[in-house]
N, C-alpha and C. Protein backbone atom coordinates (compact mmCIF):
# COMPACT_ATOMS: atom_id res chain seq x y z
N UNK A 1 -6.85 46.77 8.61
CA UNK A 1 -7.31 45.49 9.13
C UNK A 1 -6.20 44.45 8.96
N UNK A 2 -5.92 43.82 10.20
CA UNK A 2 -4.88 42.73 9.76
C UNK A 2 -5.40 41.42 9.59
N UNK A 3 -4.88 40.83 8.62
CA UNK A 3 -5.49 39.55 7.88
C UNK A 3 -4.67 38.40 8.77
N UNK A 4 -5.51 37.31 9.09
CA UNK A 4 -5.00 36.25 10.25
C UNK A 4 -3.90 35.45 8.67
N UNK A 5 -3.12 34.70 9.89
CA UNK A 5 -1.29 34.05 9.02
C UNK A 5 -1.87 32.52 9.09
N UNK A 6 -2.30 32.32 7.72
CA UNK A 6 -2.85 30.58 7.80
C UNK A 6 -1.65 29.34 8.35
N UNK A 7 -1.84 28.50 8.55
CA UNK A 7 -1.29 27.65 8.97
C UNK A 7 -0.89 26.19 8.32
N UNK A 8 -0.02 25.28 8.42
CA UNK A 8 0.25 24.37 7.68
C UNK A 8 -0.91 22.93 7.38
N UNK A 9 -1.77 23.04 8.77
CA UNK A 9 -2.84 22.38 8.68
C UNK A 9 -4.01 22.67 7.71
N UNK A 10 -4.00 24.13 7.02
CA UNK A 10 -5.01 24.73 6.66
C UNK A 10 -5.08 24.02 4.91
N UNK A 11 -3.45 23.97 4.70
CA UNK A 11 -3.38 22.90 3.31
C UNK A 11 -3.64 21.86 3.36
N UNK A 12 -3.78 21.14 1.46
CA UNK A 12 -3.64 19.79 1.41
C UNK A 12 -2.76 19.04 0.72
N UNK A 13 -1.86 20.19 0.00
CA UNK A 13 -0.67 19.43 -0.79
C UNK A 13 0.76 20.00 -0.52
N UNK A 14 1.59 19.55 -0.71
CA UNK A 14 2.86 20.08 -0.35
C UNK A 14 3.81 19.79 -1.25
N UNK A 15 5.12 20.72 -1.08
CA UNK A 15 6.17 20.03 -2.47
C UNK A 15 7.43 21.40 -1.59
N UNK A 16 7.85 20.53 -1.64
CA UNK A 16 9.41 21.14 -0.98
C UNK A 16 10.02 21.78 -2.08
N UNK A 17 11.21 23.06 -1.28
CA UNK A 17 11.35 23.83 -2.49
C UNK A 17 12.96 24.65 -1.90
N UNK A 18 13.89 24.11 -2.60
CA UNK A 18 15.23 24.85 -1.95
C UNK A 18 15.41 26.37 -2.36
N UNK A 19 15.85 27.45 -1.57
CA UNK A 19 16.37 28.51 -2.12
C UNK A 19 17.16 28.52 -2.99
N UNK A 20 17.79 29.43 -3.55
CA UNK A 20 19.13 29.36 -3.96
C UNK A 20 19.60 30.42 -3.81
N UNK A 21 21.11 30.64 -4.07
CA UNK A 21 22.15 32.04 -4.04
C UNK A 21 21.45 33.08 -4.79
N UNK A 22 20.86 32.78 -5.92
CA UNK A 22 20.13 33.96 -6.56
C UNK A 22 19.20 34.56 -6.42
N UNK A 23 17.91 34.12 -5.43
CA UNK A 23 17.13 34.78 -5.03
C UNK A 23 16.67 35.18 -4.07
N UNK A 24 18.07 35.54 -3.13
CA UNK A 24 18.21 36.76 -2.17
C UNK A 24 18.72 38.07 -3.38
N UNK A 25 17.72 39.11 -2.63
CA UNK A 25 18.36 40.50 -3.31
C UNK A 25 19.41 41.47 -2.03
N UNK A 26 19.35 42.61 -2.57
CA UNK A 26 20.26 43.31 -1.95
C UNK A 26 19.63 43.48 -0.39
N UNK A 27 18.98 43.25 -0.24
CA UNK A 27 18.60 43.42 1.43
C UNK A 27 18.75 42.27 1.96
N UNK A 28 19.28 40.97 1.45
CA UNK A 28 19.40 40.32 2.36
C UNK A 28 18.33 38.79 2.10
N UNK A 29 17.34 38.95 1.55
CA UNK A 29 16.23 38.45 1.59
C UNK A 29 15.69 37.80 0.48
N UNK A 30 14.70 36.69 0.36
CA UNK A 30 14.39 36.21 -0.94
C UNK A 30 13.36 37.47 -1.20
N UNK A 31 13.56 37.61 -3.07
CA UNK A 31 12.92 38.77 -3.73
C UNK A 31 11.65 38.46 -3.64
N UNK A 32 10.45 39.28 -3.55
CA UNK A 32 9.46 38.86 -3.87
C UNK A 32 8.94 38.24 -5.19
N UNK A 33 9.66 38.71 -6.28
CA UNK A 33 8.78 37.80 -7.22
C UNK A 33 9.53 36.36 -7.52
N UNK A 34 10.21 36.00 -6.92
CA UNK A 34 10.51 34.73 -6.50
C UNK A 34 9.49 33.94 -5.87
N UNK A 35 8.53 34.34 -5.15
CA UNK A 35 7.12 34.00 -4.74
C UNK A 35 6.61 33.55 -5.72
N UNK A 36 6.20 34.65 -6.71
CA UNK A 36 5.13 34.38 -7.61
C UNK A 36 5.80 32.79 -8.85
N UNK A 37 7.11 32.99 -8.38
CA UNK A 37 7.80 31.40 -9.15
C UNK A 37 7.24 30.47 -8.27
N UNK A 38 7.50 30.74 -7.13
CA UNK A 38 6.78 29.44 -6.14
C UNK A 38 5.63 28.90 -6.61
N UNK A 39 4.82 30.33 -6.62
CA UNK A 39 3.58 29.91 -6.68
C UNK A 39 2.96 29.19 -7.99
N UNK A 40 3.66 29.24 -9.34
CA UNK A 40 3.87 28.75 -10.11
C UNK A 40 4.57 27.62 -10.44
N UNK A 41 5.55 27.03 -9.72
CA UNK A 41 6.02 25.92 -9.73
C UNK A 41 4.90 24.95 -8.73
N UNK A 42 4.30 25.34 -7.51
CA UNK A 42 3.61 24.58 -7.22
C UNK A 42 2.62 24.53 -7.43
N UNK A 43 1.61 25.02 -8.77
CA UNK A 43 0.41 24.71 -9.45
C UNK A 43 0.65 23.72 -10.25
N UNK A 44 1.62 24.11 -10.69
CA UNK A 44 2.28 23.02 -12.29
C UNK A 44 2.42 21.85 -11.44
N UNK A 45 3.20 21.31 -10.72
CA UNK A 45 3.84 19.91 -10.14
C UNK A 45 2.49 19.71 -9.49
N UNK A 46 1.39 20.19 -8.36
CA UNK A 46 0.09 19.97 -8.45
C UNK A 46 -0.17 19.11 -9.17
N UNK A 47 -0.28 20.01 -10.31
CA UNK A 47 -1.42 19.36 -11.30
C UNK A 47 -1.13 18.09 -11.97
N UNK A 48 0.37 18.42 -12.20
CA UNK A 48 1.14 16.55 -12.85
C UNK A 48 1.19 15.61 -11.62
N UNK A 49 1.70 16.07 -10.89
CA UNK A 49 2.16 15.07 -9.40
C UNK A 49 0.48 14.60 -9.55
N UNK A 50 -0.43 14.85 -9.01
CA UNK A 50 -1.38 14.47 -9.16
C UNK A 50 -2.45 13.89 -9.80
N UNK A 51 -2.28 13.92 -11.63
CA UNK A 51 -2.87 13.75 -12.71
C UNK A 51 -3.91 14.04 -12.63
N UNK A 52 -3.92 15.17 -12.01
CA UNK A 52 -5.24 16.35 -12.88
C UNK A 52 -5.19 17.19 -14.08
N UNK A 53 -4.03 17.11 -14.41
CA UNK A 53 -3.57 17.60 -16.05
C UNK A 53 -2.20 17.47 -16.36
N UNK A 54 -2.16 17.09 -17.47
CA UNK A 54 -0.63 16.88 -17.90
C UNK A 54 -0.19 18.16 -18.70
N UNK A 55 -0.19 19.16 -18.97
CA UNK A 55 -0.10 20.78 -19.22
C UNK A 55 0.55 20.46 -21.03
N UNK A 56 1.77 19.54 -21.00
CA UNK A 56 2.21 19.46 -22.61
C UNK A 56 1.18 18.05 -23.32
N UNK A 57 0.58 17.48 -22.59
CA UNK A 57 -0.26 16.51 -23.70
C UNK A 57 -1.46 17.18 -23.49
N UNK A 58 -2.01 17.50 -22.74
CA UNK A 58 -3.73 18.06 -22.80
C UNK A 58 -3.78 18.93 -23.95
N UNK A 59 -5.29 18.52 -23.78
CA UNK A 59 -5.91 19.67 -25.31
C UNK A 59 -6.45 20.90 -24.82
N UNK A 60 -6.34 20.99 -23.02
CA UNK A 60 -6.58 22.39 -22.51
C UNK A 60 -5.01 22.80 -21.65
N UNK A 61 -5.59 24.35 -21.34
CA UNK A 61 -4.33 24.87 -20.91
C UNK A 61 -4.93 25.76 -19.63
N UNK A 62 -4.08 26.39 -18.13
CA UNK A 62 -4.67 26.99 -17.45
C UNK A 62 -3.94 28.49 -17.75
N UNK A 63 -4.51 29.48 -18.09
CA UNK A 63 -4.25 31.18 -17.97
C UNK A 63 -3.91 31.57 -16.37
N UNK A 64 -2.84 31.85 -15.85
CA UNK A 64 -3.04 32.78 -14.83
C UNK A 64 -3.71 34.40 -15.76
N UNK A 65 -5.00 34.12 -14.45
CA UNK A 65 -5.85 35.67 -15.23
C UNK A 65 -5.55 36.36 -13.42
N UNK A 66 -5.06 35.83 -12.60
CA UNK A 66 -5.28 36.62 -11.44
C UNK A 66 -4.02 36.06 -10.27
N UNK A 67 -3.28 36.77 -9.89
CA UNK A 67 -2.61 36.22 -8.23
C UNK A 67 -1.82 37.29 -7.47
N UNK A 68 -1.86 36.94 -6.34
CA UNK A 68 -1.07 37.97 -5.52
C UNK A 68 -0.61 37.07 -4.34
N UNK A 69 -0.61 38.10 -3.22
CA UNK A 69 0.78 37.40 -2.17
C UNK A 69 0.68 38.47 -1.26
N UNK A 70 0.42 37.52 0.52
CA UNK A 70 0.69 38.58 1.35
C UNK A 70 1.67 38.02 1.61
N UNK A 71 2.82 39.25 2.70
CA UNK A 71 4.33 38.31 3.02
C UNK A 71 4.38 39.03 4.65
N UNK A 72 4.20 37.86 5.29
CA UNK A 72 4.46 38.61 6.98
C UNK A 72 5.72 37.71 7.39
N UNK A 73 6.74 37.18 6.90
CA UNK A 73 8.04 37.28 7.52
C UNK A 73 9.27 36.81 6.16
N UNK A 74 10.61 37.67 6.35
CA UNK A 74 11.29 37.22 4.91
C UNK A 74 11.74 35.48 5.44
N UNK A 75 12.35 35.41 4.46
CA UNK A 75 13.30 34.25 4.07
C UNK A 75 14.38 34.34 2.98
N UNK A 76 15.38 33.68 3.53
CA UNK A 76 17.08 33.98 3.11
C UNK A 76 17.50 32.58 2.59
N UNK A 77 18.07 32.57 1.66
CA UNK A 77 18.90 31.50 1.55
C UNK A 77 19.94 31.12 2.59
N UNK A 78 20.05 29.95 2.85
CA UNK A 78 20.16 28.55 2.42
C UNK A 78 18.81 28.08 2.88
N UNK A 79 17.43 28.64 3.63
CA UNK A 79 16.40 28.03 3.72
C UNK A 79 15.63 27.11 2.85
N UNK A 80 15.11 26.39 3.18
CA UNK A 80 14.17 25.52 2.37
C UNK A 80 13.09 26.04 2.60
N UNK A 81 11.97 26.19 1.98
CA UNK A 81 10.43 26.25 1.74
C UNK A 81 9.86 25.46 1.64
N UNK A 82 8.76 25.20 2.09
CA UNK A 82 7.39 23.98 1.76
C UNK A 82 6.10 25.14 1.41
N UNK A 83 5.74 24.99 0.09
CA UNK A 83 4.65 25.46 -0.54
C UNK A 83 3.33 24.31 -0.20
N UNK A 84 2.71 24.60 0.36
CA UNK A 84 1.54 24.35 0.98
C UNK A 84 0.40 24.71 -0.20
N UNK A 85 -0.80 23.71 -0.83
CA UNK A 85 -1.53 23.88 -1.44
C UNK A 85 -2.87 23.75 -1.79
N UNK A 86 -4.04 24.22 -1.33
CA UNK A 86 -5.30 23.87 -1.68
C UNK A 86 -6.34 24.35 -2.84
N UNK A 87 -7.14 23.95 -2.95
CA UNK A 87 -8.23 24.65 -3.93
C UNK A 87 -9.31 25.16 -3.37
N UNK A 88 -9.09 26.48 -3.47
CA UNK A 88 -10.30 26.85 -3.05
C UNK A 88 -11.82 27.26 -3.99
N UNK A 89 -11.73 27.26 -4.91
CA UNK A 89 -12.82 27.03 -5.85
C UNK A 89 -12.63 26.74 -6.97
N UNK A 90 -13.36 25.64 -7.45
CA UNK A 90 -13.56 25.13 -8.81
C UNK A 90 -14.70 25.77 -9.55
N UNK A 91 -14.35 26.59 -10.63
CA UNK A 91 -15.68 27.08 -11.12
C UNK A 91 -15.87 26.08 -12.37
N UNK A 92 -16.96 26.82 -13.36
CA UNK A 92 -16.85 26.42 -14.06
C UNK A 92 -15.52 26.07 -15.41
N UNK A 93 -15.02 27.43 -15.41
CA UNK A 93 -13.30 27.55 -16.23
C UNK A 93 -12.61 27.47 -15.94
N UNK A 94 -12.94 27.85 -14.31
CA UNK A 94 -11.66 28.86 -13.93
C UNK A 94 -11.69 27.75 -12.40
N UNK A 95 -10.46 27.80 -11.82
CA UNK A 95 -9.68 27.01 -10.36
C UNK A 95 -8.80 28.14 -9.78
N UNK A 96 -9.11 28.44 -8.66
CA UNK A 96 -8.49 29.59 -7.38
C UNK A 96 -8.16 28.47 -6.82
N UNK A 97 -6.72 28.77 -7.07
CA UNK A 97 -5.37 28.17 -5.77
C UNK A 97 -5.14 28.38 -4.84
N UNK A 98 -5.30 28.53 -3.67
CA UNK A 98 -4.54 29.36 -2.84
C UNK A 98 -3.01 28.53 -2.37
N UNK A 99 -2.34 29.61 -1.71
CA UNK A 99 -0.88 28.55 -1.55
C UNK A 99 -0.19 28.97 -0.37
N UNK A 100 0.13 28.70 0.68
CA UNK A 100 1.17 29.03 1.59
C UNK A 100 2.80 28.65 1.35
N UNK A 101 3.48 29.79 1.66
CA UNK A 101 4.70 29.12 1.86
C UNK A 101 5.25 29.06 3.09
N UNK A 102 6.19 28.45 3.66
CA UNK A 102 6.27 27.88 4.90
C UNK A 102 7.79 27.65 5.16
N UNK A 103 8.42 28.64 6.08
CA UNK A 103 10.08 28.24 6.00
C UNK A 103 10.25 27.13 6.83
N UNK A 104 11.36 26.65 6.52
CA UNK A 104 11.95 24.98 7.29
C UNK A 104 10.50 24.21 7.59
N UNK A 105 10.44 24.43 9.30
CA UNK A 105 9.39 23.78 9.77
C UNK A 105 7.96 24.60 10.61
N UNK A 106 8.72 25.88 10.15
CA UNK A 106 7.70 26.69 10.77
C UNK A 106 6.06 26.34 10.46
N UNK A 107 5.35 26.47 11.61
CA UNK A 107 4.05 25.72 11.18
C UNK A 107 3.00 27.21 10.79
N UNK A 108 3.22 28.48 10.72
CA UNK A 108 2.52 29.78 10.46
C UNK A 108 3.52 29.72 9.19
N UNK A 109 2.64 30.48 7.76
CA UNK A 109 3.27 30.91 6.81
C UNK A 109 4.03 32.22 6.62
N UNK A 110 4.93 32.22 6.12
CA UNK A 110 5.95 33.43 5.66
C UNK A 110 5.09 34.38 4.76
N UNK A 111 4.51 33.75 3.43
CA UNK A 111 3.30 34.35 2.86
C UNK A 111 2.72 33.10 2.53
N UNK A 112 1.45 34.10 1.66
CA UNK A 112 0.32 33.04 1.43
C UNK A 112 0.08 34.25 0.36
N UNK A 113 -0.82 33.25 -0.60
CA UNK A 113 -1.43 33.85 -1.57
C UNK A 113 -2.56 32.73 -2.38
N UNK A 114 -2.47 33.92 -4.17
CA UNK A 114 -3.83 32.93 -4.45
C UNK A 114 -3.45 32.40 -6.01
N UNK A 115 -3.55 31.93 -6.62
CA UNK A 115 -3.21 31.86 -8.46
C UNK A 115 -4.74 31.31 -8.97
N UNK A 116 -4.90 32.16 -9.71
CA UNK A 116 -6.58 31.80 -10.45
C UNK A 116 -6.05 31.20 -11.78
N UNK A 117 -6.76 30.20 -12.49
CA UNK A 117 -6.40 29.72 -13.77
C UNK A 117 -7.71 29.72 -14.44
N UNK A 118 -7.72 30.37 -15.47
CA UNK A 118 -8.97 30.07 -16.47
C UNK A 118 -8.77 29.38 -17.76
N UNK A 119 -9.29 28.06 -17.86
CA UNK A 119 -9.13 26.91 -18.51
C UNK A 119 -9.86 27.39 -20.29
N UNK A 120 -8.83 27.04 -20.95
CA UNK A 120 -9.07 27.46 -22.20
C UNK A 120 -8.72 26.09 -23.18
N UNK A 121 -9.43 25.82 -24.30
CA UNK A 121 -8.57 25.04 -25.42
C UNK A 121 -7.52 25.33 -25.85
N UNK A 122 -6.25 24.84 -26.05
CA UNK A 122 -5.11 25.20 -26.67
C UNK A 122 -5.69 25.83 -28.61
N UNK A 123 -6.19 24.66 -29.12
CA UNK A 123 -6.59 24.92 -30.14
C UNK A 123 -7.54 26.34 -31.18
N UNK A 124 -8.48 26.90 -29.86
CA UNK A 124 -8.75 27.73 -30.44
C UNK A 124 -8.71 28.93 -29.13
N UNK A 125 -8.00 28.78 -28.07
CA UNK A 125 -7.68 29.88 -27.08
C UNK A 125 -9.10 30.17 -26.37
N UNK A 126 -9.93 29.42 -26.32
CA UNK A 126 -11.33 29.88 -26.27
C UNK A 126 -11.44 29.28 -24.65
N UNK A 127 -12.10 29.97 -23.38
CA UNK A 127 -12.62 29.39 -22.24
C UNK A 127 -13.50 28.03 -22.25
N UNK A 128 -13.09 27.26 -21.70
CA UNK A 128 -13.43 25.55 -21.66
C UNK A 128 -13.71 25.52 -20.09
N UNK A 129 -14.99 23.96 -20.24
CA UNK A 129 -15.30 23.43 -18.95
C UNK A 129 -14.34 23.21 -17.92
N UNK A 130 -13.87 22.81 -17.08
CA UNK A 130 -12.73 22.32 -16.17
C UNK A 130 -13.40 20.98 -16.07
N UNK A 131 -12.77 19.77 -16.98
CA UNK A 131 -12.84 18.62 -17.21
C UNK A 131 -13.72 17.53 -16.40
N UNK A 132 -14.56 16.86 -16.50
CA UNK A 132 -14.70 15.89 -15.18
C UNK A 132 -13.55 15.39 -14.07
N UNK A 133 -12.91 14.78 -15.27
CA UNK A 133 -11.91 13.91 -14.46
C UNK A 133 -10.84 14.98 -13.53
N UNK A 134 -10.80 16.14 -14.33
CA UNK A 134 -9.67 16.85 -13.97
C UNK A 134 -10.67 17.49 -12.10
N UNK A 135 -11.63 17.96 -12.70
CA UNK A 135 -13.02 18.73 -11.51
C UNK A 135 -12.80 17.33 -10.55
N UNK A 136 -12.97 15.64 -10.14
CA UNK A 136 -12.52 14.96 -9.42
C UNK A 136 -11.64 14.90 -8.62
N UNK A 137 -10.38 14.89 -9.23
CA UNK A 137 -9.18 15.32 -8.60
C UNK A 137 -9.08 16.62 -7.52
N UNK A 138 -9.29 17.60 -8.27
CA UNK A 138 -9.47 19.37 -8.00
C UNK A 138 -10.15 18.85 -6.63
N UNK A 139 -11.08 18.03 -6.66
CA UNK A 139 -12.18 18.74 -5.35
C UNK A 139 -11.52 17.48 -4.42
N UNK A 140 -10.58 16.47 -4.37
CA UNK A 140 -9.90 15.84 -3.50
C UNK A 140 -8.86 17.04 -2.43
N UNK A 141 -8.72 18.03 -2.96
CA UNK A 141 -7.70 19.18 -2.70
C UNK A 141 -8.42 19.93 -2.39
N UNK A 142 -9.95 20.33 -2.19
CA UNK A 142 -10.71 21.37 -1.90
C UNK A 142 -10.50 21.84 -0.48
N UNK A 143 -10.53 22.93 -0.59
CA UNK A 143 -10.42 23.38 0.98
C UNK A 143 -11.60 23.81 2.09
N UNK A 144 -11.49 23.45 3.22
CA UNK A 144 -12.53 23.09 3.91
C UNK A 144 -12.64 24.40 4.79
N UNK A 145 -13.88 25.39 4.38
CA UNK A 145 -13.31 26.72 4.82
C UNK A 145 -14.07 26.63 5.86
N UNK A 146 -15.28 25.59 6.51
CA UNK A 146 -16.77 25.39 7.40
C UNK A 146 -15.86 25.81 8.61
């Protein structure tokens, strides 16, 4: 079954993102787990750019417990990327990211994927609410799947 290639409209946050010389591999191409940095650099700046959590002062922390990545076209350095970002569910602990990445200006993604975070206390490692204030923010970014 082939899975439809979301689009740049389908996000709600964005954060530009340069290649570099190092993460093309031997074929030519950015590596895949260079993705999963993407996808990690644009949860983190998310969440600060936005002040839905400040990750070194909060008294909670988010676990990646889950993510993956489909990839329907490469990308090479010297390209730029735009990581594309929404939320697609706020649970109670836990927040599913999903994320597109997007070369130059192409308006179909290169890949797309998902990063799950399950919200824990730093203090005793234990699963925690997903904050009011923080759950506010989160659902400004919700994605509109109707």
């Amino acid at each position: 079954m082939t899975k439809r290639i979301g689009s740049r409209a389908e996000y709600r946050w964005f954060l530009t993102i340069p290649t570099r010389w190092m993460d093309n591999d031997a074929f030519g191409h950015v590596n895949n787990v260079i993705y999963y940095s993407w996808f990690d650099t644009t949860v983190a700046r998310f969440l600060m750019d936005t002040g839905a959590l400040q990750p070194l002062a909060s008294e909670i922390v988010g676990y990646v417990v889950e993510t993956q990545c489909r990839y329907f076209s490469p990308i090479a350095f010297p390209e730029t990327v735009t990581a594309g970002l929404r939320v697609a569910r706020i649970g109670n602990s836990s927040v599913r990211y999903d994320i597109g990445i997007f070369r130059d200006q192409d308006e179909r993604a290169a890949a797309e994927g998902h990063f799950i975070h399950a919200y824990v206390t730093k203090a005793t490692n234990r699963p925690t609410p997903v904050p009011e204030a923080m759950r506010a923010v989160l659902a400004r970014y919700l994605a509109d799947f109707a």
